[in-house]
Protein backbone atom coordinates (compact mmCIF):
# COMPACT_ATOMS: atom_id res chain seq x y z
CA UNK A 1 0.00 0.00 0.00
CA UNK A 2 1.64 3.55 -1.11
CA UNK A 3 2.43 5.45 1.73
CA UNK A 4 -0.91 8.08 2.01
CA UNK A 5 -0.53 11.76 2.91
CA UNK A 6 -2.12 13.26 5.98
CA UNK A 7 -4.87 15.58 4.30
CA UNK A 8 -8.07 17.79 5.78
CA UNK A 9 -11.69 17.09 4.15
CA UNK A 10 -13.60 19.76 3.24
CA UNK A 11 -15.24 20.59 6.39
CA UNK A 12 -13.06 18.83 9.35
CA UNK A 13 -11.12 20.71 11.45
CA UNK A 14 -8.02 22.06 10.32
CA UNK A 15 -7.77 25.75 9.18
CA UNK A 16 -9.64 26.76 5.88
CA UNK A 17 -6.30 27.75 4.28
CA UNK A 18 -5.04 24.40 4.57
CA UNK A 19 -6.79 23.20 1.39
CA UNK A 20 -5.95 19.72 0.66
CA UNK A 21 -5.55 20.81 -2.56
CA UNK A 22 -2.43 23.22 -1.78
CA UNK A 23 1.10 22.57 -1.98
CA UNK A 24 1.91 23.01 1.75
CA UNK A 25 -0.66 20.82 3.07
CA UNK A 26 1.11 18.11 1.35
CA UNK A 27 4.30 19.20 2.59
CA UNK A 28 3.14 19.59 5.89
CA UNK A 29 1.72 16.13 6.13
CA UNK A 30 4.64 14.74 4.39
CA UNK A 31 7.17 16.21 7.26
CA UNK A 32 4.55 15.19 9.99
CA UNK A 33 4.22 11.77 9.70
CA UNK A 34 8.13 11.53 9.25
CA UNK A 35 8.88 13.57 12.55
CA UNK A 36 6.30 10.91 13.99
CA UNK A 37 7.65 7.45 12.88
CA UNK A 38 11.46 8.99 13.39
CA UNK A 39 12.15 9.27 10.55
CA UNK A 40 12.87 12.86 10.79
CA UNK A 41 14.62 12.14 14.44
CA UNK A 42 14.35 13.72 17.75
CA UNK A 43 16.93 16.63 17.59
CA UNK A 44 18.25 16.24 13.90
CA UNK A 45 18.41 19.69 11.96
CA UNK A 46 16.50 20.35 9.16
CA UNK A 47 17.84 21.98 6.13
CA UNK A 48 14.76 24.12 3.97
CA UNK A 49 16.51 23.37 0.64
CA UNK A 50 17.02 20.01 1.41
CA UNK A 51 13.62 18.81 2.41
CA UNK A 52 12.34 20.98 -0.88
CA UNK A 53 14.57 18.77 -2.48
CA UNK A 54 13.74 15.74 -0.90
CA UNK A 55 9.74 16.30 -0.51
CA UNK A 56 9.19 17.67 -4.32
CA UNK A 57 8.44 21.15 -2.77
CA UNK A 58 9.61 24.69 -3.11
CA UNK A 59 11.11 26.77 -0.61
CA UNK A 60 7.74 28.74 0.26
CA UNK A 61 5.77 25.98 0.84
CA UNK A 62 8.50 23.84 3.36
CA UNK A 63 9.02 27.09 4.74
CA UNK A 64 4.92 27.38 5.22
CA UNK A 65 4.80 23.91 6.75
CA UNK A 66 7.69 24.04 8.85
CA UNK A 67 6.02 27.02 10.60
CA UNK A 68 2.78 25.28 11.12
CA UNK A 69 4.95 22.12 12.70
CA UNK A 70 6.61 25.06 14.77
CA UNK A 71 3.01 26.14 16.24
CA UNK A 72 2.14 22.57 17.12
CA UNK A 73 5.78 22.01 19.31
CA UNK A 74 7.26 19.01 16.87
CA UNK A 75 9.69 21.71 15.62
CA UNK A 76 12.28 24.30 16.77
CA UNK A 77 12.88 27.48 14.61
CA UNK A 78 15.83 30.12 16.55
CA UNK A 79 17.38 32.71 15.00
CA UNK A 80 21.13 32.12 14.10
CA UNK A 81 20.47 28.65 15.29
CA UNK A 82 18.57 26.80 12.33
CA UNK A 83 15.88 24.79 12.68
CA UNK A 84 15.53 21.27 14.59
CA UNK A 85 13.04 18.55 15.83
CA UNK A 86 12.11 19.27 18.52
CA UNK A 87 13.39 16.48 21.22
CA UNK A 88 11.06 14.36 22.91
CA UNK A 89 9.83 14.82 26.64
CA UNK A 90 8.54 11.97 28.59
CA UNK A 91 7.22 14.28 31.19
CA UNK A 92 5.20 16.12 27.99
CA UNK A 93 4.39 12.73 26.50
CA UNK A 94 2.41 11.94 29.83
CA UNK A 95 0.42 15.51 30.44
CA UNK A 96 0.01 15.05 26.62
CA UNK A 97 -1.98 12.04 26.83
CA UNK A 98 -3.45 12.70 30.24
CA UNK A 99 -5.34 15.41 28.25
CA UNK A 100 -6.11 13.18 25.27
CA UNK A 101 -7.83 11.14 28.03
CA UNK A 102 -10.09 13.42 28.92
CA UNK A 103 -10.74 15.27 25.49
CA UNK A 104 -11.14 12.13 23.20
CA UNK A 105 -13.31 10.41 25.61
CA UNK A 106 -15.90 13.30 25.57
CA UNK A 107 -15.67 13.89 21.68
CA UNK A 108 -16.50 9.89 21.49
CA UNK A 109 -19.69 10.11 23.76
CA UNK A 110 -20.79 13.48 21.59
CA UNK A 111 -20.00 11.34 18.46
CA UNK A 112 -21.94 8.58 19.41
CA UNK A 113 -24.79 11.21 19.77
CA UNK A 114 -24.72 13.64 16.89
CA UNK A 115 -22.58 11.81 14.51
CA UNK A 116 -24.34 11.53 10.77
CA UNK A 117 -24.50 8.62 8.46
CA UNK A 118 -21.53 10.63 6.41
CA UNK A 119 -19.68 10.99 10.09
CA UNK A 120 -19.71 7.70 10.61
CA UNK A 121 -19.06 6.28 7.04
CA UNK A 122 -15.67 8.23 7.13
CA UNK A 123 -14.94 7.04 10.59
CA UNK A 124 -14.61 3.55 9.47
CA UNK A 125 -13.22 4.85 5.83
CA UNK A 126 -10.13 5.65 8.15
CA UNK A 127 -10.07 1.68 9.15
CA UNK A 128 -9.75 0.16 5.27
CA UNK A 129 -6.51 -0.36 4.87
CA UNK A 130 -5.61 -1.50 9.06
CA UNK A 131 -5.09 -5.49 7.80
CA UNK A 132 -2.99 -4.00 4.95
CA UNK A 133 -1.06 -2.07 7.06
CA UNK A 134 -0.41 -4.43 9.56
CA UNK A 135 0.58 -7.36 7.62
CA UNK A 136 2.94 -5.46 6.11
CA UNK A 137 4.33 -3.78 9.12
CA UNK A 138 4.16 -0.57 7.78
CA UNK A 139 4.53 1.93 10.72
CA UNK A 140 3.97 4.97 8.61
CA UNK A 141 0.80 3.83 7.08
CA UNK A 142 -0.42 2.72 10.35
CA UNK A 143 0.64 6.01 11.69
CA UNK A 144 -1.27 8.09 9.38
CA UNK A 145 -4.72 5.63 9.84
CA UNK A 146 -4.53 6.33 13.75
CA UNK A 147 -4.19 9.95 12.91
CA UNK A 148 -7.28 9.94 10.75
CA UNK A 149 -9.40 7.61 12.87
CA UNK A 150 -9.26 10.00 15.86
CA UNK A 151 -9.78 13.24 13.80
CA UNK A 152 -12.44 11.69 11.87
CA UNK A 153 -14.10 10.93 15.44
CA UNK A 154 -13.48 14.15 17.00
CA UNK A 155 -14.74 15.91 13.54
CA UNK A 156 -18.21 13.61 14.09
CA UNK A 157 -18.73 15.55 17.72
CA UNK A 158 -18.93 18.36 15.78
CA UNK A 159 -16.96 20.46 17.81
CA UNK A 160 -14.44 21.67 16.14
CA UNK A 161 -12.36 23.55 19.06
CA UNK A 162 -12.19 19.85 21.24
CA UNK A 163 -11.45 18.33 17.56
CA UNK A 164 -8.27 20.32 17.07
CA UNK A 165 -7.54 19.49 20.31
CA UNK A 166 -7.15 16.11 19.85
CA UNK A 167 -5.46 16.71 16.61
CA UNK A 168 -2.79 18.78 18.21
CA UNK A 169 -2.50 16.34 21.43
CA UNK A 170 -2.76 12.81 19.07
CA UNK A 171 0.95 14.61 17.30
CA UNK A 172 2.54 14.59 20.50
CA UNK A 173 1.57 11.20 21.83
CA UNK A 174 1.96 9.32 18.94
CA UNK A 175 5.50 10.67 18.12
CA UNK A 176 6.17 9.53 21.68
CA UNK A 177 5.12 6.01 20.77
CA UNK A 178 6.48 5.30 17.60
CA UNK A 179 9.86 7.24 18.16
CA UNK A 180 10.57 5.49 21.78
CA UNK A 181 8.81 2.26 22.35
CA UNK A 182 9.43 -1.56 20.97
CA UNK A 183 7.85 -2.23 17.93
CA UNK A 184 4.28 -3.98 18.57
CA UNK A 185 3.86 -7.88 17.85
CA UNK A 186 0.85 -8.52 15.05
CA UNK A 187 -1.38 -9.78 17.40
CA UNK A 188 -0.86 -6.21 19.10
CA UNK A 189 -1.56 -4.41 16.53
CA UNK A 190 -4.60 -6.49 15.55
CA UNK A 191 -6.35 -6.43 18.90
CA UNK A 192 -5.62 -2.51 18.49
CA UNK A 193 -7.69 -2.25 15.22
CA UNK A 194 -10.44 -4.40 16.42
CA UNK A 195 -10.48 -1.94 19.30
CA UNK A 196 -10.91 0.83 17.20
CA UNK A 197 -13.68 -1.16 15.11
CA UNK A 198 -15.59 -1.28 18.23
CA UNK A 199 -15.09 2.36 19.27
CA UNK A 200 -16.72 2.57 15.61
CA UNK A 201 -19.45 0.12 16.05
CA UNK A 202 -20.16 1.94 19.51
CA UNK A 203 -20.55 5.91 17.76
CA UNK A 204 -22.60 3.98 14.57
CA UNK A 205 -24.94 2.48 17.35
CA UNK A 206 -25.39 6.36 18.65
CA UNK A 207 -24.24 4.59 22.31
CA UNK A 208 -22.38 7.44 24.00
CA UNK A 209 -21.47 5.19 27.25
CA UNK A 210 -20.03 2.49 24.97
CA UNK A 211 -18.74 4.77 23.05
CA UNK A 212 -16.50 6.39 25.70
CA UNK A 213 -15.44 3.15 27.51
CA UNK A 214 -14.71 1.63 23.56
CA UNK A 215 -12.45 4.89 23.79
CA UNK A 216 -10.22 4.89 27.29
CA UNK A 217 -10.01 1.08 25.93
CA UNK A 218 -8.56 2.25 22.68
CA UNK A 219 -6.24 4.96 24.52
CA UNK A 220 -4.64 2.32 26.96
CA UNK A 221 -3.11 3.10 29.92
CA UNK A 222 0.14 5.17 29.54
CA UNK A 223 2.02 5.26 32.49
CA UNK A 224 1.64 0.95 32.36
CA UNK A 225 2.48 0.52 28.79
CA UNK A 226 5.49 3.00 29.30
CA UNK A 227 7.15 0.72 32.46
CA UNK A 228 6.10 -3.01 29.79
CA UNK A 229 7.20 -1.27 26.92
CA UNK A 230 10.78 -0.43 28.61
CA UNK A 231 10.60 -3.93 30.36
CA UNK A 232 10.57 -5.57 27.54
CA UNK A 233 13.95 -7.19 25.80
């Protein structure tokens, strides 16, 4: 499966002048998931002509989404200093996902009550490719289907300040993940998509209780699965 680019629909969350259509967007979504999966690592400085070189871009529009990535804390930008990725924080990991906790798990329960038939159809749109993904290992494309699952679930509580919320905090905590912990065993990451099936099954059934246990179930438990993860060999 060809790696898929990060993009907004037409009427989620992200700011109107971040048109799927434009040249930054791309570029922005392009740099993001890289800075997630590593790929772009913790600390390493970034050089404008060489990602334009490297992402197909021009100078304007790296420039464009490296400022955006700035706003959101993945990226450093200092005068006489360059910019950098920004490094990663355990201690910001944790209040990171502490507030996911509480944000996602109200955006599920309004989901499950004012999602539409088109909120919920794009919801599990997000899940298509999960076996895919997995059997291949692919962390990137897995990366970017997390990403859209929980913005296409905080888009269906139709609030769109909470929803860019959770876009902003989801950045953080997954970076945390992918960048730090063990890679997860296929039968991890399978009982992870059924999970997030179920979250969708719960919002599609327009059960707001389900829907918000479905969700801390989906989040885990950080602080445990931070001391296995590190336990492991």
């Amino acid at each position: 499966m060809a790696p898929k680019t990060i993009t907004p629909r037409a009427n989620d969350t992200r700011l109107d002048e971040w048109s799927p259509q434009l040249l930054k967007s791309r570029l922005y979504g392009q740099l993001l998931i890289d800075i997630i999966v590593g790929r772009l690592a913790p600390g390493e400085r970034l050089d404008e002509q060489i990602l334009a070189e490297r992402y197909g871009g021009g100078l304007a529009g790296i420039r464009e989404a490296l400022a955006r990535l700035a706003l959101e804390g993945l990226v450093l930008r200092r005068a006489r200093v360059g910019t950098m990725v920004a490094p990663l924080d355990l201690m910001e990991a944790r209040e990171a996902f502490a507030a996911r906790a509480l944000v996602e798990v109200e955006c599920a329960g309004l989901a499950a009550r004012l999602a539409t038939d088109a909120d919920i159809a794009a919801i599990r749109a997000t899940l298509s490719d999960g076996e895919a993904a997995i059997a291949k290992n692919d962390a990137r494309a897995l990366a970017v289907m997390d990403e859209a699952f929980h913005v296409a679930v905080a888009s269906a509580s139709h609030n769109r300040v909470l929803a860019k919320l959770v876009m902003s905090l989801h950045h953080q905590t997954a970076r945390f993940w992918l960048v730090t912990m063990r890679e997860p065993s296929l039968e991890e990451s399978r009982f992870a998509l059924d999970q997030h099936r179920a979250l969708a099954d719960a919002i599609a059934a327009h059960d707001p209780a389900r829907a918000q246990d479905a969700m801390r179930e989906a989040l885990g438990d950080f602080p445990a699965d931070v001391k296995r993860a590190w336990a492991a060999p």
